[in-house]
C-alpha atoms as a PDB file:
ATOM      1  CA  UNK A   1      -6.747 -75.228  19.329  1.00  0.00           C
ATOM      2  CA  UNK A   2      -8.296 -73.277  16.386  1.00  0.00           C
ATOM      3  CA  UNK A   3      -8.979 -69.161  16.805  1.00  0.00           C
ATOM      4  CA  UNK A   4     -11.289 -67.566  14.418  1.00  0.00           C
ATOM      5  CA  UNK A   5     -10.559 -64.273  13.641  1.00  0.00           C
ATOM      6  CA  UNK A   6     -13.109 -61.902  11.481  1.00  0.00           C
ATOM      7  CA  UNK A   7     -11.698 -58.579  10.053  1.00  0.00           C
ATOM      8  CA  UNK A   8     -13.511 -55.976   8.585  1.00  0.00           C
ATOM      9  CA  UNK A   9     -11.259 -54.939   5.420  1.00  0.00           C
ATOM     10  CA  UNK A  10     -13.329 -52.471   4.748  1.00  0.00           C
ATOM     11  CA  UNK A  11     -13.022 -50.797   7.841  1.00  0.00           C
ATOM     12  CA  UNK A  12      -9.545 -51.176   7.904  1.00  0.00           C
ATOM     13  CA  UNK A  13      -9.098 -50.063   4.342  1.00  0.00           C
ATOM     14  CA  UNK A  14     -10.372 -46.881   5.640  1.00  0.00           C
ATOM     15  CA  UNK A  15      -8.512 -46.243   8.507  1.00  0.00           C
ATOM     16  CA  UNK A  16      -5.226 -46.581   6.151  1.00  0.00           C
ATOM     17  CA  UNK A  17      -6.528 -44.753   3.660  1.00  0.00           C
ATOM     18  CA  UNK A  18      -8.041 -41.494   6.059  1.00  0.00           C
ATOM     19  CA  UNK A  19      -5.834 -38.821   5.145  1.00  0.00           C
ATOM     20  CA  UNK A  20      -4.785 -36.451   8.339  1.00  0.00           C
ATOM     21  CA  UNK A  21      -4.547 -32.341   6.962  1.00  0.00           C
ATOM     22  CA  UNK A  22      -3.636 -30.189   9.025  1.00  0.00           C
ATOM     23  CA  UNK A  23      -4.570 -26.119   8.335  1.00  0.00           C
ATOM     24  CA  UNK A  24      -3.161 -23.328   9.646  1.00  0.00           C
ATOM     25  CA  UNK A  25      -5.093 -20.546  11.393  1.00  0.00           C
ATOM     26  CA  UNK A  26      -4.171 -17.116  13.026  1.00  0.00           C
ATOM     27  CA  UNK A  27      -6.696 -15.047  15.669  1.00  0.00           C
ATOM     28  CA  UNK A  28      -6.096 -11.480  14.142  1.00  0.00           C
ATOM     29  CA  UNK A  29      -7.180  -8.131  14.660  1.00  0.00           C
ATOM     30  CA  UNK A  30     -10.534  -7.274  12.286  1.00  0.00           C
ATOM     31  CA  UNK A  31      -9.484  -5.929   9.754  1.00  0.00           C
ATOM     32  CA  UNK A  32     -12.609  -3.723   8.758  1.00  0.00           C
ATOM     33  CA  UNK A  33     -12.530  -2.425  12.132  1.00  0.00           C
ATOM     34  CA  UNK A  34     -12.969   1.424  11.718  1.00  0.00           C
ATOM     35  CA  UNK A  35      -9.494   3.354  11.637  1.00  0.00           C
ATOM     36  CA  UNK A  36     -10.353   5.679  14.458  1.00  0.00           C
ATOM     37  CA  UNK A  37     -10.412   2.153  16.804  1.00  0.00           C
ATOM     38  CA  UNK A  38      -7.153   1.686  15.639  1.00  0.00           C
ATOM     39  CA  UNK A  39      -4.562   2.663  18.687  1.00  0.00           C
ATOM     40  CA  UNK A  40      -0.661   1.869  18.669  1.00  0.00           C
ATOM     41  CA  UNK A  41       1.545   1.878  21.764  1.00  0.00           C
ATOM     42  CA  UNK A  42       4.149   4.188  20.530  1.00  0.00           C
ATOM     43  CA  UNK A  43       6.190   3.162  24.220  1.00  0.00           C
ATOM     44  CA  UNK A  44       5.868  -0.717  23.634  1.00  0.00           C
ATOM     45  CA  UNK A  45       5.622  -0.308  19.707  1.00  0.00           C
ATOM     46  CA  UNK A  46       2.677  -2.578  19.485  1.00  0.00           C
ATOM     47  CA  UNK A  47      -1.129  -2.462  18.478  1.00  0.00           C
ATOM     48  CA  UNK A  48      -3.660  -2.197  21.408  1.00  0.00           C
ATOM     49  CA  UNK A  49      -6.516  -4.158  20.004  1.00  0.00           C
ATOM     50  CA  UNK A  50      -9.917  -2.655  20.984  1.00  0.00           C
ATOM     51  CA  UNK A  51     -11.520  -4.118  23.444  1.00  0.00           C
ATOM     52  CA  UNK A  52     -15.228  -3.371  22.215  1.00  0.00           C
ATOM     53  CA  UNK A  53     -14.113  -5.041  18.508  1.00  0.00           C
ATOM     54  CA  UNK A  54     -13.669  -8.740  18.595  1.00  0.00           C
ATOM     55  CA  UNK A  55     -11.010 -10.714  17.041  1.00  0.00           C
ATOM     56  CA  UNK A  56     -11.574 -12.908  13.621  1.00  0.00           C
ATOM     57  CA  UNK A  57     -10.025 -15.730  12.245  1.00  0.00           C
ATOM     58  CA  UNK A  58      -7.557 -14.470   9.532  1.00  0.00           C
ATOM     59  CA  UNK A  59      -9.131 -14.641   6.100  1.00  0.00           C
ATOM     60  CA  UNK A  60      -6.788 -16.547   4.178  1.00  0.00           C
ATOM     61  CA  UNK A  61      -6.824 -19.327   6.975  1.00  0.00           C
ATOM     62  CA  UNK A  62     -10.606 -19.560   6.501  1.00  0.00           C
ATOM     63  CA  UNK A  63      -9.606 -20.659   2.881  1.00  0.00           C
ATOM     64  CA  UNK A  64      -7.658 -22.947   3.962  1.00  0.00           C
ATOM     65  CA  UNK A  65     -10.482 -24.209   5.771  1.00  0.00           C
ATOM     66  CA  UNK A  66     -12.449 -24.556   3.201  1.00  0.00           C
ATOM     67  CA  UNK A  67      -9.913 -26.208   1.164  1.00  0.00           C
ATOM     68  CA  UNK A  68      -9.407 -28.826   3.684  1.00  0.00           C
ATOM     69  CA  UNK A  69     -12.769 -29.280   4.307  1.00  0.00           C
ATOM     70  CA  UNK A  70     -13.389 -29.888   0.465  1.00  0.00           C
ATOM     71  CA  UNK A  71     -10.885 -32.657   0.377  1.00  0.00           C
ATOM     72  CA  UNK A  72     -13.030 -34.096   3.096  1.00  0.00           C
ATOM     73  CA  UNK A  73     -15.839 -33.878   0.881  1.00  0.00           C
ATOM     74  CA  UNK A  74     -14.904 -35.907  -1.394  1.00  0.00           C
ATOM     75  CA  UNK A  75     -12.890 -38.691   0.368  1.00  0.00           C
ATOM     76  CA  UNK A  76     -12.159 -40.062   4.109  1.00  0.00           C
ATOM     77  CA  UNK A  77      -9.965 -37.101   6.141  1.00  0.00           C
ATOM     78  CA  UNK A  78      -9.451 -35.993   9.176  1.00  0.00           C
ATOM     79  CA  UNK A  79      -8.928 -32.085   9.319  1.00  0.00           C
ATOM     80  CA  UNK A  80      -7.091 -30.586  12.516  1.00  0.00           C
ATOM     81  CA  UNK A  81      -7.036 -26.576  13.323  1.00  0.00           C
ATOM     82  CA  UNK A  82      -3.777 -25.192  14.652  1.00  0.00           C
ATOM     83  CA  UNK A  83      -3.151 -21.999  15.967  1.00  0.00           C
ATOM     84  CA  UNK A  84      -0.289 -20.044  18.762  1.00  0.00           C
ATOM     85  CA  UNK A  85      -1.044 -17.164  20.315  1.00  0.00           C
ATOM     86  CA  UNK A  86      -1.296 -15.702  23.819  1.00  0.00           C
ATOM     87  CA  UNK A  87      -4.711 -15.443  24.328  1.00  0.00           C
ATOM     88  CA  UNK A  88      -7.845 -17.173  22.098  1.00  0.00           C
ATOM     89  CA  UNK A  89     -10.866 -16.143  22.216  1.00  0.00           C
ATOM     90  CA  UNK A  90     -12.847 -19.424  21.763  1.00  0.00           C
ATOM     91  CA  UNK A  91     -15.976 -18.133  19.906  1.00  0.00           C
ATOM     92  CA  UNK A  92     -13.887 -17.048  17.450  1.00  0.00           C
ATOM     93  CA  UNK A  93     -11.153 -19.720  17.219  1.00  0.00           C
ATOM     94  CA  UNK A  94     -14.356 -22.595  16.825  1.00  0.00           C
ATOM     95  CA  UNK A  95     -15.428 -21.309  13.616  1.00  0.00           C
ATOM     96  CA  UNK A  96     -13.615 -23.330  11.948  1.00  0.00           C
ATOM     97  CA  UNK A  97     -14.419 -26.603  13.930  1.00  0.00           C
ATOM     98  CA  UNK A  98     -18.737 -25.222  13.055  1.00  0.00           C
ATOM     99  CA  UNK A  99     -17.303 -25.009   9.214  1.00  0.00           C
ATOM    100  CA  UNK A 100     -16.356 -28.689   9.741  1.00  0.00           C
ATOM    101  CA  UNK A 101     -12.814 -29.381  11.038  1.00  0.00           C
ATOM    102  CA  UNK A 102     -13.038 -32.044  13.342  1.00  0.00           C
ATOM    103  CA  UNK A 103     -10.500 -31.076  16.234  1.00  0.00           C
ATOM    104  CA  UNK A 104      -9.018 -27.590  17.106  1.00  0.00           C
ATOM    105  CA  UNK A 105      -5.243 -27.114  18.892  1.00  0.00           C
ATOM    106  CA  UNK A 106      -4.151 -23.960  20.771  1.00  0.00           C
ATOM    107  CA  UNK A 107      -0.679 -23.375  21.247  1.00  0.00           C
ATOM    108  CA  UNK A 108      -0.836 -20.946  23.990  1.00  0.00           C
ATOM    109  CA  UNK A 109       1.263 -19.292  26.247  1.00  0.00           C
ATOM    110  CA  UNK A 110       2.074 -16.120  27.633  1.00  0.00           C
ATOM    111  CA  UNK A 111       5.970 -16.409  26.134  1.00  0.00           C
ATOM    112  CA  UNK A 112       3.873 -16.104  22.733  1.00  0.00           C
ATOM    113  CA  UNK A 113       3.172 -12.397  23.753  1.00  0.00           C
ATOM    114  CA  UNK A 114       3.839 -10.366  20.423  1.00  0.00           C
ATOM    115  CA  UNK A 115       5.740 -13.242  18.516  1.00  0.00           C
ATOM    116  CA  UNK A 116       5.982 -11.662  14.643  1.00  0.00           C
ATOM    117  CA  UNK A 117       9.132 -13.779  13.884  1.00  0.00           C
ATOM    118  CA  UNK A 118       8.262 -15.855  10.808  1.00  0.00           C
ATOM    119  CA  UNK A 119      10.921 -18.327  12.196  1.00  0.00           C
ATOM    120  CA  UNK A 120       9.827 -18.247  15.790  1.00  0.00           C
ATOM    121  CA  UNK A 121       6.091 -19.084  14.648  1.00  0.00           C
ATOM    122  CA  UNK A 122       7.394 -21.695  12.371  1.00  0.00           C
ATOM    123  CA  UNK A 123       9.082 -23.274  14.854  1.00  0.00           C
ATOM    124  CA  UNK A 124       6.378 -23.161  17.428  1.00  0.00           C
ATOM    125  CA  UNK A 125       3.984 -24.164  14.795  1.00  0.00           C
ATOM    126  CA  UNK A 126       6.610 -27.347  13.982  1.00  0.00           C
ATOM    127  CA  UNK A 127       6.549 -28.564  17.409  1.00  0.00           C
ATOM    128  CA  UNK A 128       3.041 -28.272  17.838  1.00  0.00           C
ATOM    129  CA  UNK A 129       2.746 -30.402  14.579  1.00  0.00           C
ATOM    130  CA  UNK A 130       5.599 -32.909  15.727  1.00  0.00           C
ATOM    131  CA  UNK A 131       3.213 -33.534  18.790  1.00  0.00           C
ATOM    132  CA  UNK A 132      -0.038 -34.024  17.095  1.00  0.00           C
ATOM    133  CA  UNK A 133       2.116 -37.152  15.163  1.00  0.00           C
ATOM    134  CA  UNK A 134       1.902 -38.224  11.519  1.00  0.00           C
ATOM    135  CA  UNK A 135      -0.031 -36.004   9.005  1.00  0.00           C
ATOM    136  CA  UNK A 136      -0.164 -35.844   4.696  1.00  0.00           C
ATOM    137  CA  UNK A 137      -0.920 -32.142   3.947  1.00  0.00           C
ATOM    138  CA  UNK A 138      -0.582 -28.913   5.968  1.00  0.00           C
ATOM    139  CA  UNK A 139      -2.807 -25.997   4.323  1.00  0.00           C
ATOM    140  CA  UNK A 140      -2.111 -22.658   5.641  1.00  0.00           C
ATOM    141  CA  UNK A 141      -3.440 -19.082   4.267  1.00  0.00           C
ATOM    142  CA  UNK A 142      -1.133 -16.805   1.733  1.00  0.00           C
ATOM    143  CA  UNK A 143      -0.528 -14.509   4.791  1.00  0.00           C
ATOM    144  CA  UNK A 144      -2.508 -13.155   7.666  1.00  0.00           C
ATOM    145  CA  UNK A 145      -4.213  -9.714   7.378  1.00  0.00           C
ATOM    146  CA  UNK A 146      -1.876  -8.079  10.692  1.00  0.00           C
ATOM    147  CA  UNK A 147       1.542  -8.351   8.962  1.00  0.00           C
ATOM    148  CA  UNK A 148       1.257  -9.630   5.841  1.00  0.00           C
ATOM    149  CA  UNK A 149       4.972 -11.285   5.938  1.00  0.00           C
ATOM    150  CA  UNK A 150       3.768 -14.186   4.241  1.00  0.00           C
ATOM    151  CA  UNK A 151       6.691 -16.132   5.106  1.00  0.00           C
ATOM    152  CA  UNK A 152       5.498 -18.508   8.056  1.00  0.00           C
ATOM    153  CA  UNK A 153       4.511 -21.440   5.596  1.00  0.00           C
ATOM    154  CA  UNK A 154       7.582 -21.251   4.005  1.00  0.00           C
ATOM    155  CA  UNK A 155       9.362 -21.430   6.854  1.00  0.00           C
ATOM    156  CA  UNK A 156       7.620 -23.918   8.261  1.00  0.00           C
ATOM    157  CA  UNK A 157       7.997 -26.212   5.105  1.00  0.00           C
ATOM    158  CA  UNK A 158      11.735 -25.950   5.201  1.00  0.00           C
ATOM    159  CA  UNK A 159      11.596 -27.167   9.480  1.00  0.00           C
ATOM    160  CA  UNK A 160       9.676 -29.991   8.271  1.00  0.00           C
ATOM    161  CA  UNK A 161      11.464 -30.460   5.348  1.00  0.00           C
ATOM    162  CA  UNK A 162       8.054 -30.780   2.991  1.00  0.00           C
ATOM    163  CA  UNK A 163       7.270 -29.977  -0.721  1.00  0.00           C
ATOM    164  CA  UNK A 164       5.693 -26.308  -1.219  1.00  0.00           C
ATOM    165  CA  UNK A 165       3.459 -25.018  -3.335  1.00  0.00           C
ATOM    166  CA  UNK A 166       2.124 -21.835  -2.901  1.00  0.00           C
ATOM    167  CA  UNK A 167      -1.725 -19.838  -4.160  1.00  0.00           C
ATOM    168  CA  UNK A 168      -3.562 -22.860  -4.904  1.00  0.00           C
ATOM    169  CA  UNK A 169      -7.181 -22.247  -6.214  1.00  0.00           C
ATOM    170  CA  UNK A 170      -7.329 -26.306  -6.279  1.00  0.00           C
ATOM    171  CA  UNK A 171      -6.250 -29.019  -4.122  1.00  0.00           C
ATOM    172  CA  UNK A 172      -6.693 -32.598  -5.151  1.00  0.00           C
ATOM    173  CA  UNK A 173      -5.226 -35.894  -3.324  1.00  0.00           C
ATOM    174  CA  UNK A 174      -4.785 -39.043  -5.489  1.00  0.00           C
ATOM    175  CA  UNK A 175      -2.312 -41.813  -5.480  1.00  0.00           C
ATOM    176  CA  UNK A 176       0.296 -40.430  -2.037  1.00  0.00           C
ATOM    177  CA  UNK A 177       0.886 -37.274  -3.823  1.00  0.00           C
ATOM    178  CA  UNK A 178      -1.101 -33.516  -4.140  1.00  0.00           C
ATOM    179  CA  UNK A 179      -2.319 -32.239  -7.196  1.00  0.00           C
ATOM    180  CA  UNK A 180      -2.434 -28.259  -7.007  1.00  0.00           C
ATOM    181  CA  UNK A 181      -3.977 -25.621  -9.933  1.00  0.00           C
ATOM    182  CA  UNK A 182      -2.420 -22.013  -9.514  1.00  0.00           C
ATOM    183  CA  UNK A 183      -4.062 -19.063 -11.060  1.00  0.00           C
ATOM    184  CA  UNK A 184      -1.297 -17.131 -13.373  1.00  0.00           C
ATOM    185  CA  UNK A 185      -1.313 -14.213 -15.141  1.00  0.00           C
ATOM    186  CA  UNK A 186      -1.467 -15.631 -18.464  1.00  0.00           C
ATOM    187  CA  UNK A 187      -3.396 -19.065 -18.070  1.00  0.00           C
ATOM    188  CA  UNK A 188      -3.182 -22.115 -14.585  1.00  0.00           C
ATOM    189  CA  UNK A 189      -0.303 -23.605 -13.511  1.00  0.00           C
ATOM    190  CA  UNK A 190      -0.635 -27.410 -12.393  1.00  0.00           C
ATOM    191  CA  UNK A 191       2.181 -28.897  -9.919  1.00  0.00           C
ATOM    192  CA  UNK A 192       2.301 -31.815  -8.031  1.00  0.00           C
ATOM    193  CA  UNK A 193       4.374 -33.034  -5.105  1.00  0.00           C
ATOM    194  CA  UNK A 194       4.222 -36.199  -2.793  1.00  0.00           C
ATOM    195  CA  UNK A 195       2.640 -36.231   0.391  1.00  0.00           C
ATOM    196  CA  UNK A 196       3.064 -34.614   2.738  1.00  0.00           C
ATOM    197  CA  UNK A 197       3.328 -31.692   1.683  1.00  0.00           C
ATOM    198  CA  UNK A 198       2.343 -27.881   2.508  1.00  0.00           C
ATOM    199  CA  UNK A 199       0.036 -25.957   0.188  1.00  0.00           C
ATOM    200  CA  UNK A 200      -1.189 -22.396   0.572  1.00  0.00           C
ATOM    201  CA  UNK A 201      -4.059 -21.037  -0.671  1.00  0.00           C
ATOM    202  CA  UNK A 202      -5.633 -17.478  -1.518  1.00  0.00           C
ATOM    203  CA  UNK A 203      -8.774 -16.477  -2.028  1.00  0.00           C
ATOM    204  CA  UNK A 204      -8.880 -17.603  -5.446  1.00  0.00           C
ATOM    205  CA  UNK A 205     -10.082 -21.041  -4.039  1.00  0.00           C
ATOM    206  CA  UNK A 206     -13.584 -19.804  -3.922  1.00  0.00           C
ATOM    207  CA  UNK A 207     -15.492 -18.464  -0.781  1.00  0.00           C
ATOM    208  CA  UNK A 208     -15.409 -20.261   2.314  1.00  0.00           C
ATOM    209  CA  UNK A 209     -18.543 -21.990   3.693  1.00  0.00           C
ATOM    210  CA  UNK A 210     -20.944 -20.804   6.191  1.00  0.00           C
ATOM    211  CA  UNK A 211     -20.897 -22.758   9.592  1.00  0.00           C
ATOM    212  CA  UNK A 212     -24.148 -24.154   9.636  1.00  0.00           C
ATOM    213  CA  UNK A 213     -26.635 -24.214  12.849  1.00  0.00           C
ATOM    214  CA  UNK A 214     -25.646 -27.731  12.963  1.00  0.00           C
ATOM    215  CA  UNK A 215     -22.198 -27.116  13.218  1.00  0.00           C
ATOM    216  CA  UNK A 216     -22.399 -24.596  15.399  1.00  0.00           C
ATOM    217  CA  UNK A 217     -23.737 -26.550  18.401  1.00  0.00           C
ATOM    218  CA  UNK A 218     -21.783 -29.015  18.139  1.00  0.00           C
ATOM    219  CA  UNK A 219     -18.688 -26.766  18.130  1.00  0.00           C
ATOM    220  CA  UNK A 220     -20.425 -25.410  20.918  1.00  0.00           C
ATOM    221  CA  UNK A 221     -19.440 -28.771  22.962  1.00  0.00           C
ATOM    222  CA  UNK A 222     -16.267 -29.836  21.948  1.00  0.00           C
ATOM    223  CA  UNK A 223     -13.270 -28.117  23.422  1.00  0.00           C
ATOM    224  CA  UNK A 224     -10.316 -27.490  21.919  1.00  0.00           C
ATOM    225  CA  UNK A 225      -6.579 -29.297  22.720  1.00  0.00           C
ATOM    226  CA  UNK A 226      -4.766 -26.709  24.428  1.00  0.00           C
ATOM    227  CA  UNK A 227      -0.845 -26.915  24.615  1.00  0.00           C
ATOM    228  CA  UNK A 228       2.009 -24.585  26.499  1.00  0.00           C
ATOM    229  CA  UNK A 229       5.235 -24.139  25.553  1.00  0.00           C
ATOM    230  CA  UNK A 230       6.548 -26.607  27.669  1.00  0.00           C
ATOM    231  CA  UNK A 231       4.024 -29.692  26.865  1.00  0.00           C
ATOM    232  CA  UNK A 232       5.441 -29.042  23.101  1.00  0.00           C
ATOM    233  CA  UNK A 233       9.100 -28.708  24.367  1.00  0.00           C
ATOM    234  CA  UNK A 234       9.759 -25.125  23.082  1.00  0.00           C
ATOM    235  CA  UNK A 235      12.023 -22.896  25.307  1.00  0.00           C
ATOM    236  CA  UNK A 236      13.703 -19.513  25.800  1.00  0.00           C
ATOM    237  CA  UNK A 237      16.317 -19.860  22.783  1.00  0.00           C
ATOM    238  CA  UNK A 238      13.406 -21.050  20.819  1.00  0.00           C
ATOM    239  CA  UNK A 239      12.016 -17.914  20.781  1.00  0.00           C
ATOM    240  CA  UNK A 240      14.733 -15.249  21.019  1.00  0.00           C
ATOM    241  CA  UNK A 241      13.181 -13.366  17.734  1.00  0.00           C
ATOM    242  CA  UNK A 242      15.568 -12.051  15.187  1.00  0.00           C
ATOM    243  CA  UNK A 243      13.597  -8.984  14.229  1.00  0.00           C
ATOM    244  CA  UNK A 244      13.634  -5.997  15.586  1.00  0.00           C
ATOM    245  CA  UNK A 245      10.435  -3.576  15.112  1.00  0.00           C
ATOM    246  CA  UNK A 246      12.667   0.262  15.031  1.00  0.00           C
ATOM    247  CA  UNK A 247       9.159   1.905  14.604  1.00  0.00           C
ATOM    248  CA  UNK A 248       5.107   1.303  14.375  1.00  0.00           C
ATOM    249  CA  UNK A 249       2.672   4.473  13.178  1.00  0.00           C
ATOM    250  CA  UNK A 250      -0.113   5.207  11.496  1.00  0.00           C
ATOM    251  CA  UNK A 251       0.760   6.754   7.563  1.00  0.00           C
ATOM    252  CA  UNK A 252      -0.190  10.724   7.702  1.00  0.00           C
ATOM    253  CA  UNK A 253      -1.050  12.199   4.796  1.00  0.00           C
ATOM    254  CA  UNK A 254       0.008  16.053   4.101  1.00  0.00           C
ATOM    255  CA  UNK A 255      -1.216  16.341   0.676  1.00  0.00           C
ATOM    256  CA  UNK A 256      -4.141  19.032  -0.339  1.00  0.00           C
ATOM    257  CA  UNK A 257      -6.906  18.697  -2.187  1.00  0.00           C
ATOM    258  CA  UNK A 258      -7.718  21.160  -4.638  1.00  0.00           C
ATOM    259  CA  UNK A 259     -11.317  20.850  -6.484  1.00  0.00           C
ATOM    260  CA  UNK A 260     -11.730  22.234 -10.175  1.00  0.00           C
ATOM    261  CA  UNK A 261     -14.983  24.348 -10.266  1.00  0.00           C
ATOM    262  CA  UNK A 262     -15.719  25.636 -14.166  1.00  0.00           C
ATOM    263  CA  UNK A 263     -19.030  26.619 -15.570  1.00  0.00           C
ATOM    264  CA  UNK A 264     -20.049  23.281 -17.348  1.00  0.00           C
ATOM    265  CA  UNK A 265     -17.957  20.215 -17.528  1.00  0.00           C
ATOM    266  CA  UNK A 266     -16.053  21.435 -20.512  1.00  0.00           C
ATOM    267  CA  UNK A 267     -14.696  24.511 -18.537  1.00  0.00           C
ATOM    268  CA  UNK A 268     -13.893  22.546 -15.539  1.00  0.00           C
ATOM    269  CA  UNK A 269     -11.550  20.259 -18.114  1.00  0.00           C
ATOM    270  CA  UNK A 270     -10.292  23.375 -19.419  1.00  0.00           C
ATOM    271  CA  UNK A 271      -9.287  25.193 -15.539  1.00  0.00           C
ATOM    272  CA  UNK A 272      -8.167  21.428 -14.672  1.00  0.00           C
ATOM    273  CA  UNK A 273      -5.447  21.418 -17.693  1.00  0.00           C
ATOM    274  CA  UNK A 274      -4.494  24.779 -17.321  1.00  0.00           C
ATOM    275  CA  UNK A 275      -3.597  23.748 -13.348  1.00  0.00           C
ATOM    276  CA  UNK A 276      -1.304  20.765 -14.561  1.00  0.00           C
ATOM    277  CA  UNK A 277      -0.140  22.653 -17.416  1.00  0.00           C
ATOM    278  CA  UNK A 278       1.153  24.836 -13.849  1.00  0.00           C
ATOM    279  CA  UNK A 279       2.328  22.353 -12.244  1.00  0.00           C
ATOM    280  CA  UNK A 280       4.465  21.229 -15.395  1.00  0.00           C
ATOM    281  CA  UNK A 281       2.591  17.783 -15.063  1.00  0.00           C
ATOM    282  CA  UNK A 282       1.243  18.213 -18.847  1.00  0.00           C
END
């Protein structure tokens, strides 16, 4: 008996050569809220966020974003959002799925509550990625706007045991390994590493796209993958954190102000050096 069997190669040449990214995104407090909303818990040491002032996704991560998302542009990927936390809001956390990620995951649980730990995040962020399967290229942000530690990815990279390369301003994928530009002081650095890999990227990448109308229904209807610390097999020792915050406070400022009146501008220079000649400054 004779079978006949049609394949589509070209579907299948696809499928193998789809790339799966994976970007890295934090829910943080806005940081051009207006310091008088700004409120710390001086019993709890932490940072009541206002209620009236919504969350946004960190900046950085929205570069990632768009870094991903420009890979996709130009060849077949797959781009997956990741995020822990305690609580999401969901408006916010979609923006990157209405910028053009395909599929968003929330690690959430309330053992998250106030994790700062670079290596308790990284290793919640590991096991998240562990579930999710194979991937070529995790893109996170430099650092997120709350703590600027800018130490997660790092960490992360060395749980997963991937290349790093940090403040890309380009990302390009050719032949199973990453191509990455980084903006120096005197000129552009070019690295590459095999995938996978983990790249960060800063704002030097360019700004990040507008969700379109478009995209923002049909974020609208897809729902995001939503996994505890259980369903990704992180416990208690997991995240016993190994820092310590001794103190959190607003900086106070106790200098004065003193304001240089003369006649015209020439006597005001004049008054103004005399007063540092004074102060033994000049």
């Amino acid at each position: 008996m004779i079978y006949s069997l049609e394949v589509n190669f070209k579907s299948l040449l696809q499928i193998s050569m789809s790339l799966n990214i994976i970007v890295l995104a934090k829910q943080v407090i806005d940081p051009e809220m207006p310091l008088s909303a700004f409120q710390i818990d001086q019993e709890s040491r932490e940072i009541i966020t206002p209620s009236t002032i919504p969350p946004v996704v960190n900046g950085f991560d929205e570069n990632a974003v768009e870094a991903a998302l420009r890979i996709k542009d130009t060849q077949e990927a797959n781009v997956t959002v990741i995020s822990m936390g305690q609580h999401f809001a969901l408006d916010v956390m979609k923006k990157p799925v209405s910028m053009g990620a395909d599929q968003l995951v929330l690690l959430q649980d309330e053992s998250f509550h106030n994790a700062m730990d670079a290596l308790v995040v990284a290793k919640v962020l590991s096991a998240g990625i562990t579930k999710l399967g194979t991937f070529d290229l995790i893109i996170g942000g430099r650092q997120a706007s709350d703590w600027d530690n800018a130490q997660v990815p790092l960490v992360l990279a060395e749980i997963l045991g991937l290349s790093c390369i940090t403040l890309a301003k380009k990302i390009e994928i050719k032949n199973q390994a990453v191509t990455v530009e980084r903006q120096m002081l005197d000129g552009v650095e070019v690295l590459e590493a095999p995938l996978p890999s983990l790249i960060t990227v800063s704002n030097e990448l360019g700004q990040p796209r507008y969700p379109t109308l478009r995209g923002i229904m049909g974020a609208s209807r897809k729902q995001p993958t939503v996994w505890s610390a259980a369903e990704i097999g992180i416990n208690s020792n997991d995240l016993r954190q190994q820092i310590e915050i001794v103190d959190l406070y607003l900086p106070t400022s106790d200098k004065e102000c003193e304001i240089i009146e003369g006649t015209d501008d020439a006597d005001s220079g004049r008054l103004l050096a005399l007063k540092l000649r004074e102060a033994k400054i000049i």
